[in-house]
PDB file of N, CA and C in Angstrom:
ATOM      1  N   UNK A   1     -24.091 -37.890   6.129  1.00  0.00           N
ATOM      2  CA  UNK A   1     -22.892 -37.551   6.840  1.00  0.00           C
ATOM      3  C   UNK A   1     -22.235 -36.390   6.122  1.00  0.00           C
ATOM      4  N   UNK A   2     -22.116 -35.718   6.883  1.00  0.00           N
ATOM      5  CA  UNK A   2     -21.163 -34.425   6.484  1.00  0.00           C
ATOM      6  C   UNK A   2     -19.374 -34.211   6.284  1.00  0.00           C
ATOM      7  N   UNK A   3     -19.113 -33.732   5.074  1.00  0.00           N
ATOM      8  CA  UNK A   3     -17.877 -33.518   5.535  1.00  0.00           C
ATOM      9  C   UNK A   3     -17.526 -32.267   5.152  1.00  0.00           C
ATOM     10  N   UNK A   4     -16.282 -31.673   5.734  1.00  0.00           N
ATOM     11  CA  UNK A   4     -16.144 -30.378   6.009  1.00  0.00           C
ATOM     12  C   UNK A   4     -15.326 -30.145   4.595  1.00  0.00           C
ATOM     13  N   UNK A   5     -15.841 -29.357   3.537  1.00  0.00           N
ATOM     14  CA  UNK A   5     -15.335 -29.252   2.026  1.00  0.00           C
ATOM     15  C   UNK A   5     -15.021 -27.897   1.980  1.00  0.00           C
ATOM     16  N   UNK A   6     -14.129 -27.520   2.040  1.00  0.00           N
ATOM     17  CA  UNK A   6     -13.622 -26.174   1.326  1.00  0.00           C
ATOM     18  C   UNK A   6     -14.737 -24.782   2.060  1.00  0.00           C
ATOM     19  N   UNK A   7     -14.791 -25.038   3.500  1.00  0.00           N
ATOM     20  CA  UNK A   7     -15.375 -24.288   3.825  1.00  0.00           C
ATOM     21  C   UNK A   7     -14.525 -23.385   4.895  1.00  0.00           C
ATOM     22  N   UNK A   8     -14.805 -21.847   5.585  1.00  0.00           N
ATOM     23  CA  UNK A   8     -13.977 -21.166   6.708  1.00  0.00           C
ATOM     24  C   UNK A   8     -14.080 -22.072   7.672  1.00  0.00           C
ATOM     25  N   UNK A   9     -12.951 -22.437   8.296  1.00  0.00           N
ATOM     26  CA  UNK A   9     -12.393 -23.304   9.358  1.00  0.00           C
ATOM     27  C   UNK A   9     -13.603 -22.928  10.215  1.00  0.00           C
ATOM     28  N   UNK A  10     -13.933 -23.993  11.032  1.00  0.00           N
ATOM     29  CA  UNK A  10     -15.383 -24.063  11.803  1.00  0.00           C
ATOM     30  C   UNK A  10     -14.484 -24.288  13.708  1.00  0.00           C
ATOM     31  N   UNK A  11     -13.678 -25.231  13.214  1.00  0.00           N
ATOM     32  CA  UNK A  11     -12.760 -25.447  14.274  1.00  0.00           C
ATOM     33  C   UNK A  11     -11.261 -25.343  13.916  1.00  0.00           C
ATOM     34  N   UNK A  12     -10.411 -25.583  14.966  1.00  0.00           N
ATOM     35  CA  UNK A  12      -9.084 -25.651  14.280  1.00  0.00           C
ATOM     36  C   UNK A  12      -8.848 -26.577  13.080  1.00  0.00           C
ATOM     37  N   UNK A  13      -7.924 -25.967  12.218  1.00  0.00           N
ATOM     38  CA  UNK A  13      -7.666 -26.728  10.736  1.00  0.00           C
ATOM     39  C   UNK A  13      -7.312 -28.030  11.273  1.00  0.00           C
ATOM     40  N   UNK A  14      -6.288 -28.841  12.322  1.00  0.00           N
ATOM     41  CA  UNK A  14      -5.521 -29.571  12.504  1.00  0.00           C
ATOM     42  C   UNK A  14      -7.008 -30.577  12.911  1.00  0.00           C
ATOM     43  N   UNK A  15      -8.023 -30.454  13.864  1.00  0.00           N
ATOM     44  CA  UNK A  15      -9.031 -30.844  14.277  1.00  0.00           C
ATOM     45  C   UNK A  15     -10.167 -31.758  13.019  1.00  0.00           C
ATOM     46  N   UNK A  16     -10.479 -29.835  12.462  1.00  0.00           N
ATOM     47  CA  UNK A  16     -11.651 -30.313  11.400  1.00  0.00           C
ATOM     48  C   UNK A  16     -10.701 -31.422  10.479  1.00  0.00           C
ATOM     49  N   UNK A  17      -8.966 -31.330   9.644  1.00  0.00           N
ATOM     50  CA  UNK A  17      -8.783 -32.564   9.340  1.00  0.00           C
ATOM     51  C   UNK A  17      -8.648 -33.731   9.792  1.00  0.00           C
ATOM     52  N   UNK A  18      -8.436 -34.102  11.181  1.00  0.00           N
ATOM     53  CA  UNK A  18      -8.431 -34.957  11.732  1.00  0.00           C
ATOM     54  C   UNK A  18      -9.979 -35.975  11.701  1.00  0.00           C
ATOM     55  N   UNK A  19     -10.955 -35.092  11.871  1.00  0.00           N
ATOM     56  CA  UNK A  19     -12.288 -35.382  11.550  1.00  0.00           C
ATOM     57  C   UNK A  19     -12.260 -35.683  10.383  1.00  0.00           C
ATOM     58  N   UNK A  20     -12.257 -35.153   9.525  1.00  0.00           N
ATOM     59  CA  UNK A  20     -12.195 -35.679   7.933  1.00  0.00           C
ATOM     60  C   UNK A  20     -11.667 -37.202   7.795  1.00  0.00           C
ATOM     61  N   UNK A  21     -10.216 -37.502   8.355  1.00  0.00           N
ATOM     62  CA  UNK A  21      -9.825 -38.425   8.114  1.00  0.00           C
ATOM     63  C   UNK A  21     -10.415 -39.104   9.091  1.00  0.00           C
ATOM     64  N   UNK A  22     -11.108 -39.071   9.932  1.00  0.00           N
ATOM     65  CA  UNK A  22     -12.164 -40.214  10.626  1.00  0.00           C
ATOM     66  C   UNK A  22     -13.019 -40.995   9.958  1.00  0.00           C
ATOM     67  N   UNK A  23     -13.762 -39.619   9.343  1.00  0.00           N
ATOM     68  CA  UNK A  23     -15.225 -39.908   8.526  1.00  0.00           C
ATOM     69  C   UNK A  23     -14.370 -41.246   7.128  1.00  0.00           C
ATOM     70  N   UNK A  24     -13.596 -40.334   6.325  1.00  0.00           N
ATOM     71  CA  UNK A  24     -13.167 -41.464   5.283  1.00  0.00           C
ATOM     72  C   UNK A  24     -12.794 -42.479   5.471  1.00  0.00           C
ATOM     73  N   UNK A  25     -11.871 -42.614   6.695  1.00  0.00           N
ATOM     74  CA  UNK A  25     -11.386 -44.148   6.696  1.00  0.00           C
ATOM     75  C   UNK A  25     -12.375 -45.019   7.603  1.00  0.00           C
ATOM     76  N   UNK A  26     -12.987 -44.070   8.216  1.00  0.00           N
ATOM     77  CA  UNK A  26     -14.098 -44.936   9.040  1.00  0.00           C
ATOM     78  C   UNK A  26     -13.368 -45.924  10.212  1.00  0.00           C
ATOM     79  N   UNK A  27     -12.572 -45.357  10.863  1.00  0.00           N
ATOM     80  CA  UNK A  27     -11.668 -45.845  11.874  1.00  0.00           C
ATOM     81  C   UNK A  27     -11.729 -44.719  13.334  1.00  0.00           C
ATOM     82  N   UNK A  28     -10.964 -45.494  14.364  1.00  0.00           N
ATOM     83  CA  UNK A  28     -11.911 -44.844  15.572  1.00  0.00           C
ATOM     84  C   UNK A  28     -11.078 -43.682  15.726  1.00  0.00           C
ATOM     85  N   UNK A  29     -11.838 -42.205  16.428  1.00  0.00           N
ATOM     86  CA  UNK A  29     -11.131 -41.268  16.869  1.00  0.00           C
ATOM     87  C   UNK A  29     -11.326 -41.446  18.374  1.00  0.00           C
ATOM     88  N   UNK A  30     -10.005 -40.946  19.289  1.00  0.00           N
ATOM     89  CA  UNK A  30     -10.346 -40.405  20.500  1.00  0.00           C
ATOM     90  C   UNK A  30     -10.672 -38.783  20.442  1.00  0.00           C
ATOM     91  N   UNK A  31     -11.702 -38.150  21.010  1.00  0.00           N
ATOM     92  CA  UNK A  31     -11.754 -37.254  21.262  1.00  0.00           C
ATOM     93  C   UNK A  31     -11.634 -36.714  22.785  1.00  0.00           C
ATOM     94  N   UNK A  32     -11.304 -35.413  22.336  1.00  0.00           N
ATOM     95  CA  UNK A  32     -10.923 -34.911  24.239  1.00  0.00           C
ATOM     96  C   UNK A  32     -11.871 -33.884  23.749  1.00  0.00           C
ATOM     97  N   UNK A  33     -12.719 -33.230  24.953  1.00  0.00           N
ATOM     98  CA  UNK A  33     -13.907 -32.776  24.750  1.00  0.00           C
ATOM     99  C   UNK A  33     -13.900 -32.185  26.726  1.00  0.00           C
ATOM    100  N   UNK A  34     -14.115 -30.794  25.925  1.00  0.00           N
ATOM    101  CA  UNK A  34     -14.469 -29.649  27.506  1.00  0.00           C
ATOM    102  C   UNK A  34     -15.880 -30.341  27.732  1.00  0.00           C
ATOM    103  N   UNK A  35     -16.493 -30.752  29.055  1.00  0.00           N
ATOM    104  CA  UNK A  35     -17.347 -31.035  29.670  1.00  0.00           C
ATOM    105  C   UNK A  35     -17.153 -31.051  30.897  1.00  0.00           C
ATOM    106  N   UNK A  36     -18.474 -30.121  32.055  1.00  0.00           N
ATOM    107  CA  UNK A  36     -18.690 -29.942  33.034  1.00  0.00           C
ATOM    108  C   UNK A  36     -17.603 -29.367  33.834  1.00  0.00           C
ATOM    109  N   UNK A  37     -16.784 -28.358  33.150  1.00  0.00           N
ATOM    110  CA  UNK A  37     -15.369 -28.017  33.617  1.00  0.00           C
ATOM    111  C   UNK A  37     -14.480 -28.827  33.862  1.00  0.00           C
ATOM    112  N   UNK A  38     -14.048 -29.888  32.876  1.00  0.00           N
ATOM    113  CA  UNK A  38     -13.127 -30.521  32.943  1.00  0.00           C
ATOM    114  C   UNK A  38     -12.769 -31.164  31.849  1.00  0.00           C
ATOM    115  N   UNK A  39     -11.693 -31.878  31.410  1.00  0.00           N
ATOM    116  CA  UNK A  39     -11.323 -32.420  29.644  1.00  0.00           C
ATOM    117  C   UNK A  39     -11.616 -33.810  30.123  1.00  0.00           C
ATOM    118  N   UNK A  40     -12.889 -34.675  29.351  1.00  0.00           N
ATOM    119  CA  UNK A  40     -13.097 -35.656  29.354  1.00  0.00           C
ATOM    120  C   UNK A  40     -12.134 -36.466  27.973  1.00  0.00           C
ATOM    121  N   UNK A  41     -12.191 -37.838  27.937  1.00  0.00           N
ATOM    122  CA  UNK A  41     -11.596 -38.357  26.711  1.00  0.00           C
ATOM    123  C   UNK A  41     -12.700 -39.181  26.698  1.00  0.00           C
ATOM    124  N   UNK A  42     -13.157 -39.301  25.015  1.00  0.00           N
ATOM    125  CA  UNK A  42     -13.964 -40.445  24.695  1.00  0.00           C
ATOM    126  C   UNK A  42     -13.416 -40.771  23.087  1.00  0.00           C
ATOM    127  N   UNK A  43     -13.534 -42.407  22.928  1.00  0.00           N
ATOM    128  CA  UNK A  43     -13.244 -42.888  21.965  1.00  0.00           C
ATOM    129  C   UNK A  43     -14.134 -43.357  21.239  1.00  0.00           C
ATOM    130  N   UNK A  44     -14.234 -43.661  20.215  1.00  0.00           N
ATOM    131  CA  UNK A  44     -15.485 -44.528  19.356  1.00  0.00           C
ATOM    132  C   UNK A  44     -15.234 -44.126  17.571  1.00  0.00           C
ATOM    133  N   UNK A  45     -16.033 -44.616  16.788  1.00  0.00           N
ATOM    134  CA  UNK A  45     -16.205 -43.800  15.540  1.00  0.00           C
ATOM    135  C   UNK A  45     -17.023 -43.058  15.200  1.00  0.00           C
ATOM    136  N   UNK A  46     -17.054 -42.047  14.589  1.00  0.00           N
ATOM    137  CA  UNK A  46     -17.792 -41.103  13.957  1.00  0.00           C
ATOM    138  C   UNK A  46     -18.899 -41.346  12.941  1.00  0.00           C
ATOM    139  N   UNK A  47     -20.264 -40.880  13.623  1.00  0.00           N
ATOM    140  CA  UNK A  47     -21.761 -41.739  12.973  1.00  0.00           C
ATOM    141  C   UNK A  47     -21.698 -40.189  11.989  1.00  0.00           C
ATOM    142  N   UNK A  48     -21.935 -38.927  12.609  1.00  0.00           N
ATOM    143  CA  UNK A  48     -22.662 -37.873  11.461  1.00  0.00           C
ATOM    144  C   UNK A  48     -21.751 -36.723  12.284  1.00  0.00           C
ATOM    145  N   UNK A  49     -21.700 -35.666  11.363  1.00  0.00           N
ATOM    146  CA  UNK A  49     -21.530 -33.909  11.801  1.00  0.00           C
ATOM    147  C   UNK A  49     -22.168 -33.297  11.153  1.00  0.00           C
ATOM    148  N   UNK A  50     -22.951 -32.882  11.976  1.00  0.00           N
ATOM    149  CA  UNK A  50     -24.012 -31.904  11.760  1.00  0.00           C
ATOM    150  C   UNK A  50     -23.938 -30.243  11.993  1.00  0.00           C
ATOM    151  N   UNK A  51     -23.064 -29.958  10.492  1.00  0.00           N
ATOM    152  CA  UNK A  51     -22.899 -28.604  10.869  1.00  0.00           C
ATOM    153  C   UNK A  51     -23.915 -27.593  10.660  1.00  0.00           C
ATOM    154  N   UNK A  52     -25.326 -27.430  10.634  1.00  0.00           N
ATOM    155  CA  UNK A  52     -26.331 -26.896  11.261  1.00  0.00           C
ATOM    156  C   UNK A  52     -26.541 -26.833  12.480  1.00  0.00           C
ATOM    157  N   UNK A  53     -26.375 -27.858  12.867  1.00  0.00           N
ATOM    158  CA  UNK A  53     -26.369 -27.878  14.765  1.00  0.00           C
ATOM    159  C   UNK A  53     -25.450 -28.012  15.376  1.00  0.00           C
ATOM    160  N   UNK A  54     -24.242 -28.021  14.706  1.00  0.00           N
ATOM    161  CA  UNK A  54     -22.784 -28.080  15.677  1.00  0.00           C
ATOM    162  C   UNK A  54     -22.678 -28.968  15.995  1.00  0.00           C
ATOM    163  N   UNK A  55     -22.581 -30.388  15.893  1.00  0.00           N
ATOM    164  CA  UNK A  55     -22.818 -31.557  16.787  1.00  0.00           C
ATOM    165  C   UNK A  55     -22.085 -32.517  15.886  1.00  0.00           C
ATOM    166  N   UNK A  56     -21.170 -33.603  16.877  1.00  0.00           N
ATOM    167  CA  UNK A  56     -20.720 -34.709  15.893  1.00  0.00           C
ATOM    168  C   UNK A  56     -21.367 -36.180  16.859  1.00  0.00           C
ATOM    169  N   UNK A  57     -21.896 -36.789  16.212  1.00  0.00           N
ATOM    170  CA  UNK A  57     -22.154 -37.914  17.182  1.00  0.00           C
ATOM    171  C   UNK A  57     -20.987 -39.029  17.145  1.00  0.00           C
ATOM    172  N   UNK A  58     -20.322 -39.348  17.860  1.00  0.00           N
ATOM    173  CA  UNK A  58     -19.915 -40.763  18.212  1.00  0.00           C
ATOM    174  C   UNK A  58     -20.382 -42.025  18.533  1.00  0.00           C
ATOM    175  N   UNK A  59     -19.851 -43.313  18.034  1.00  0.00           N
ATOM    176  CA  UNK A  59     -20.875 -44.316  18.433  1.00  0.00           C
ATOM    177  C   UNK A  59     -19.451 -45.045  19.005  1.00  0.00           C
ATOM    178  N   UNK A  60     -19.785 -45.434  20.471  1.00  0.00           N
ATOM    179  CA  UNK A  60     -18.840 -46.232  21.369  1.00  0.00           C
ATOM    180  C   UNK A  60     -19.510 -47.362  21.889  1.00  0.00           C
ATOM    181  N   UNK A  61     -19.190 -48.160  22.550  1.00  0.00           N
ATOM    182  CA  UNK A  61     -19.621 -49.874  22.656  1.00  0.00           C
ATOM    183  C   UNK A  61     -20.845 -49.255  23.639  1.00  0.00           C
ATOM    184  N   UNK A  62     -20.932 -47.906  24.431  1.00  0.00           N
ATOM    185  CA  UNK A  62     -22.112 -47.785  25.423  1.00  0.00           C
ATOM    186  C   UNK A  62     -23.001 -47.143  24.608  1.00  0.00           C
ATOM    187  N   UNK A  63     -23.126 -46.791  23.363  1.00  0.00           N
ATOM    188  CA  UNK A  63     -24.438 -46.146  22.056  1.00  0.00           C
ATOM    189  C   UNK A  63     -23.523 -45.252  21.761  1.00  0.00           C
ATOM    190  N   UNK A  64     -24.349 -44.134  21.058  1.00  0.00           N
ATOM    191  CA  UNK A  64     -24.315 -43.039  20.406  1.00  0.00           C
ATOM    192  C   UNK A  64     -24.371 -41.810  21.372  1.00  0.00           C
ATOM    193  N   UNK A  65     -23.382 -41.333  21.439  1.00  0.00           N
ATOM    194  CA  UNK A  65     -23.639 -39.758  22.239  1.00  0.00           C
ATOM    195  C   UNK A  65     -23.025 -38.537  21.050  1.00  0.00           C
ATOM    196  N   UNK A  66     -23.838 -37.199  21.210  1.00  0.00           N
ATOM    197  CA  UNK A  66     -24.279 -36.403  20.951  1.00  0.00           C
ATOM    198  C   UNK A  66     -22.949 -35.425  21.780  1.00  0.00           C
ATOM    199  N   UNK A  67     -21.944 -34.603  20.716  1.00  0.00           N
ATOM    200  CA  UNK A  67     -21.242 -33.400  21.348  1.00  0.00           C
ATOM    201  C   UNK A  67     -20.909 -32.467  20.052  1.00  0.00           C
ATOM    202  N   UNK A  68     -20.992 -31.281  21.370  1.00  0.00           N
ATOM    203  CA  UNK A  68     -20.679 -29.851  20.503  1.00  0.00           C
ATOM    204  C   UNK A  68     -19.785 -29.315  19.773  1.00  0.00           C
ATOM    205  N   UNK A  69     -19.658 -29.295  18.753  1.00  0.00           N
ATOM    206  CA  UNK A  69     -18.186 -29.083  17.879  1.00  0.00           C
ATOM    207  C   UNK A  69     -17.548 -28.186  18.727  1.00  0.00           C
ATOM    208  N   UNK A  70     -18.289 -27.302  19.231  1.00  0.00           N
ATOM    209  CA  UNK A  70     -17.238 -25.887  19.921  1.00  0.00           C
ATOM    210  C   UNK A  70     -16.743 -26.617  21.274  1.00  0.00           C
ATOM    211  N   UNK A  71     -17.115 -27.779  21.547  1.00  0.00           N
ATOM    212  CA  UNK A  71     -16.460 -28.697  23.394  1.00  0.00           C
ATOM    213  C   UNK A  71     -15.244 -29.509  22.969  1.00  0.00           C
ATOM    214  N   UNK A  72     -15.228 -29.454  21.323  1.00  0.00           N
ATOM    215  CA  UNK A  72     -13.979 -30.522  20.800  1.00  0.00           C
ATOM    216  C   UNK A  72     -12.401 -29.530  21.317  1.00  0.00           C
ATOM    217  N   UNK A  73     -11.881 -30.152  21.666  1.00  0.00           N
ATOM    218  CA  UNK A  73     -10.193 -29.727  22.284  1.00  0.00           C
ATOM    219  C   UNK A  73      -9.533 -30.027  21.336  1.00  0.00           C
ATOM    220  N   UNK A  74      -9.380 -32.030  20.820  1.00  0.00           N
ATOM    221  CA  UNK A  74      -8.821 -32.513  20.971  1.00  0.00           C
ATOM    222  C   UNK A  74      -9.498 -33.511  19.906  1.00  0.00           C
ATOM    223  N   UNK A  75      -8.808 -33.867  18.465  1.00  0.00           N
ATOM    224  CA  UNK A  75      -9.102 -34.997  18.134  1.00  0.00           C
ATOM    225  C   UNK A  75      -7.966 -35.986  17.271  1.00  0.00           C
ATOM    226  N   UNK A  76      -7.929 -37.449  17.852  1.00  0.00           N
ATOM    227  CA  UNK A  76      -6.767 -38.300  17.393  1.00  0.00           C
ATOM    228  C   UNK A  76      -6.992 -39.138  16.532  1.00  0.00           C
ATOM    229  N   UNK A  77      -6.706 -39.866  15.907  1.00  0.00           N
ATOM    230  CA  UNK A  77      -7.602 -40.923  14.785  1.00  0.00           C
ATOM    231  C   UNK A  77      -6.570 -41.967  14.924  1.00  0.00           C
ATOM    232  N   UNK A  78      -7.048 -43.278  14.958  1.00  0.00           N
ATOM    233  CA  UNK A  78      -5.795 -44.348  15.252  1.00  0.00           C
ATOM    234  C   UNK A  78      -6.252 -45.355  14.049  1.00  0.00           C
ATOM    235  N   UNK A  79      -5.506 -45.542  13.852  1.00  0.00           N
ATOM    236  CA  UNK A  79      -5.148 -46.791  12.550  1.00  0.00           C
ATOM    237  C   UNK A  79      -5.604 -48.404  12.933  1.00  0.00           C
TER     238      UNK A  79
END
């Protein structure tokens, strides 16, 4: 699992920390995410980010799906 360390902002600062504090506390994010021309919302926790391939996977009660760091809008982290 990746985390984003002292590197040029990949996404917005407010975002990539929000991700950060996903990965550490290991608690669920909603993400809002551009897909098929429109802002979907999906919730779950955060399995990997794969910043070679741009990709963060989420794992929600329906599996693991696969999205593009550059489709992220939007990310919330709830306690």
């Amino acid at each position: 699992m990746l985390i984003f360390l002292k590197s040029p902002p990949l996404l917005g600062h407010a975002i990539e920390e929000t991700i950060n504090i996903g990965i550490k506390r290991k608690c669920e994010v909603i993400l809002k995410i551009w897909e098929d021309g429109r802002t979907n919302v999906r919730g779950g926790m955060i399995e990997n980010v794969d910043l070679y391939r741009r990709t963060l996977q989420l794992d929600d009660p329906f599996g693991l799906h696969t999205f593009q760091l550059d489709d992220i809008i939007d990310v919330t982290a709830t306690e």
